[in-house]
C-alpha atoms as a PDB file:
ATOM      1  CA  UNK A   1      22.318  25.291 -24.978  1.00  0.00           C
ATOM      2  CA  UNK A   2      21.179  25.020 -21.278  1.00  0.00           C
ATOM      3  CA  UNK A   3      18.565  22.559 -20.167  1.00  0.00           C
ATOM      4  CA  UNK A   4      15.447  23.481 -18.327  1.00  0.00           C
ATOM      5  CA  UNK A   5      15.388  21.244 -15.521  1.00  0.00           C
ATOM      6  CA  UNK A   6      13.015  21.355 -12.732  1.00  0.00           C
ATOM      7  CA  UNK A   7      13.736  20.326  -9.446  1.00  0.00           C
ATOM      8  CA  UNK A   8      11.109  19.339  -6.843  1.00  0.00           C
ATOM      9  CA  UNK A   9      12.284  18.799  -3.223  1.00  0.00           C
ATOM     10  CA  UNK A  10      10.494  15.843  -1.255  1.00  0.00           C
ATOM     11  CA  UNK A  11       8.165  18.636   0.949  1.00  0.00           C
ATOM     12  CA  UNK A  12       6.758  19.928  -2.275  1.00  0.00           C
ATOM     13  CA  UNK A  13       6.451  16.510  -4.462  1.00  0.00           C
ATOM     14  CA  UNK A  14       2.749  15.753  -3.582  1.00  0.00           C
ATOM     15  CA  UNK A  15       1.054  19.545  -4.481  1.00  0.00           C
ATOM     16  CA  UNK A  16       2.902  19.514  -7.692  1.00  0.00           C
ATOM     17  CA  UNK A  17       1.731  16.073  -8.912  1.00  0.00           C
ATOM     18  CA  UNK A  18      -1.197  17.158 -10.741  1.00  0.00           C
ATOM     19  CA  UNK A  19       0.654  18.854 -12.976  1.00  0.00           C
ATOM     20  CA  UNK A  20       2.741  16.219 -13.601  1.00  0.00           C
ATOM     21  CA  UNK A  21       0.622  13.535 -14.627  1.00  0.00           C
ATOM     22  CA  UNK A  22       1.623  12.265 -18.337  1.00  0.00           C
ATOM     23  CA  UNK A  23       4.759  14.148 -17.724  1.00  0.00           C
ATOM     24  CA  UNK A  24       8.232  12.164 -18.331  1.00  0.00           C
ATOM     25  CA  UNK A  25      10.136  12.255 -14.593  1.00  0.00           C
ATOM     26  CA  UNK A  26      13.176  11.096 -13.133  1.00  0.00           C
ATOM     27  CA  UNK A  27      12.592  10.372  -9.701  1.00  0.00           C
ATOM     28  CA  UNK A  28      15.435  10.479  -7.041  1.00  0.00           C
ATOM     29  CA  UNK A  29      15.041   8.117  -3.998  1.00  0.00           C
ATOM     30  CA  UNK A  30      16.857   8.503  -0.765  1.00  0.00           C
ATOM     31  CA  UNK A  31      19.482   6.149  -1.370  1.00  0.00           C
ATOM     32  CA  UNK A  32      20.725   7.807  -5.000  1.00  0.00           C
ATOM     33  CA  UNK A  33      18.641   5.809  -7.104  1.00  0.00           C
ATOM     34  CA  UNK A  34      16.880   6.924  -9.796  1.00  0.00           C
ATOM     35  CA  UNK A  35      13.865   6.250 -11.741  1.00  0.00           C
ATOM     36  CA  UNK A  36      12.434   7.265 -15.427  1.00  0.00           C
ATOM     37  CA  UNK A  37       9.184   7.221 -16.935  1.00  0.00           C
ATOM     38  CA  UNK A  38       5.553   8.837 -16.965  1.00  0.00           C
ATOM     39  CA  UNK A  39       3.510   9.694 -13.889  1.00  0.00           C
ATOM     40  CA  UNK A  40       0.769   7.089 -14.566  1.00  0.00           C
ATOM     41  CA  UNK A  41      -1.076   7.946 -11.029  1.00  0.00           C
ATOM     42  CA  UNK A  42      -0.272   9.222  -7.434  1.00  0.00           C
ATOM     43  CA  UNK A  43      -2.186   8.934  -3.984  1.00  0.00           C
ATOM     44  CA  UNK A  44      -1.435  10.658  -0.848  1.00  0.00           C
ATOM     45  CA  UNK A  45       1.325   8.004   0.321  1.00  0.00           C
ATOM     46  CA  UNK A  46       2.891   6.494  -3.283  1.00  0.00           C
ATOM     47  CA  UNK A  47       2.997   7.597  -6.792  1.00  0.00           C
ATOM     48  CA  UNK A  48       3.045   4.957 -10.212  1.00  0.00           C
ATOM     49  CA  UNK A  49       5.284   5.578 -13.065  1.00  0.00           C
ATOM     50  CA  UNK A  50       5.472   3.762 -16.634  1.00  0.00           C
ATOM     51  CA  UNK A  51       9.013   2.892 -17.398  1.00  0.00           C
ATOM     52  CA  UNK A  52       9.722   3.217 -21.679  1.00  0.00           C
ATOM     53  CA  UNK A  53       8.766  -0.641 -21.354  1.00  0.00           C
ATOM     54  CA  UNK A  54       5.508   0.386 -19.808  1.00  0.00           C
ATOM     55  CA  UNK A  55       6.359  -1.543 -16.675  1.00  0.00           C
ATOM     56  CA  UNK A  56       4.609  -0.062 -13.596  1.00  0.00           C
ATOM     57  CA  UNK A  57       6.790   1.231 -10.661  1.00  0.00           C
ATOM     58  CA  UNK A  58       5.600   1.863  -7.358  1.00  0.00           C
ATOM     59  CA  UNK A  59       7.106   4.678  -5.212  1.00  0.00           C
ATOM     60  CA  UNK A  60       6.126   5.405  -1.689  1.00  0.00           C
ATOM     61  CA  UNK A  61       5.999   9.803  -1.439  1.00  0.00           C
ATOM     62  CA  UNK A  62       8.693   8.965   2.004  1.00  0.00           C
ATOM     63  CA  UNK A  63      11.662   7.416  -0.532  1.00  0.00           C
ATOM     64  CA  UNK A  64      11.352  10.136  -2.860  1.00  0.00           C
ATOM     65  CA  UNK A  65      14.661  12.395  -2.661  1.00  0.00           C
ATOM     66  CA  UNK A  66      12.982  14.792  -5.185  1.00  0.00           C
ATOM     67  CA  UNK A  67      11.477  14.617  -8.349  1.00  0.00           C
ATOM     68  CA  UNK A  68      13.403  16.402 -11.828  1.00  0.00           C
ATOM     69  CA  UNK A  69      12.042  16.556 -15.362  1.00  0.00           C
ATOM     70  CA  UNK A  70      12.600  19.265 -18.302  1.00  0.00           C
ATOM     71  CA  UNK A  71      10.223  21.827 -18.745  1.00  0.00           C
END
């Protein structure tokens, strides 16, 4: 059974964040990492997720690689 994964490149992160919010992401940085959890909040320059510890994480929009969670 195939996944639905959603990819979203770093140009078209910060339109699509609204529909995100709540939404379990893995976001990609620049240098490979990546990051789980919920989209707590976003501004124009960083977004906030909620690791499954709720632990905030703090992502400037500029690291972000791109941005992939199931639909």
């Amino acid at each position: 059974m195939s996944k639905r994964l959603i990819r979203i490149t770093s140009q078209a992160i910060y339109p699509s964040l609204d529909k995100l919010l709540k939404v379990e992401i893995n976001a990609v940085m620049q240098n490979g990492n990546t990051i789980f959890g919920k989209l707590h909040s976003f501004t124009e320059d960083q977004l906030v997720l909620l690791d499954t510890r709720s632990h905030p994480h703090q992502l400037l929009l500029n690291d972000l690689f791109e941005i992939v969670y199931d639909a």
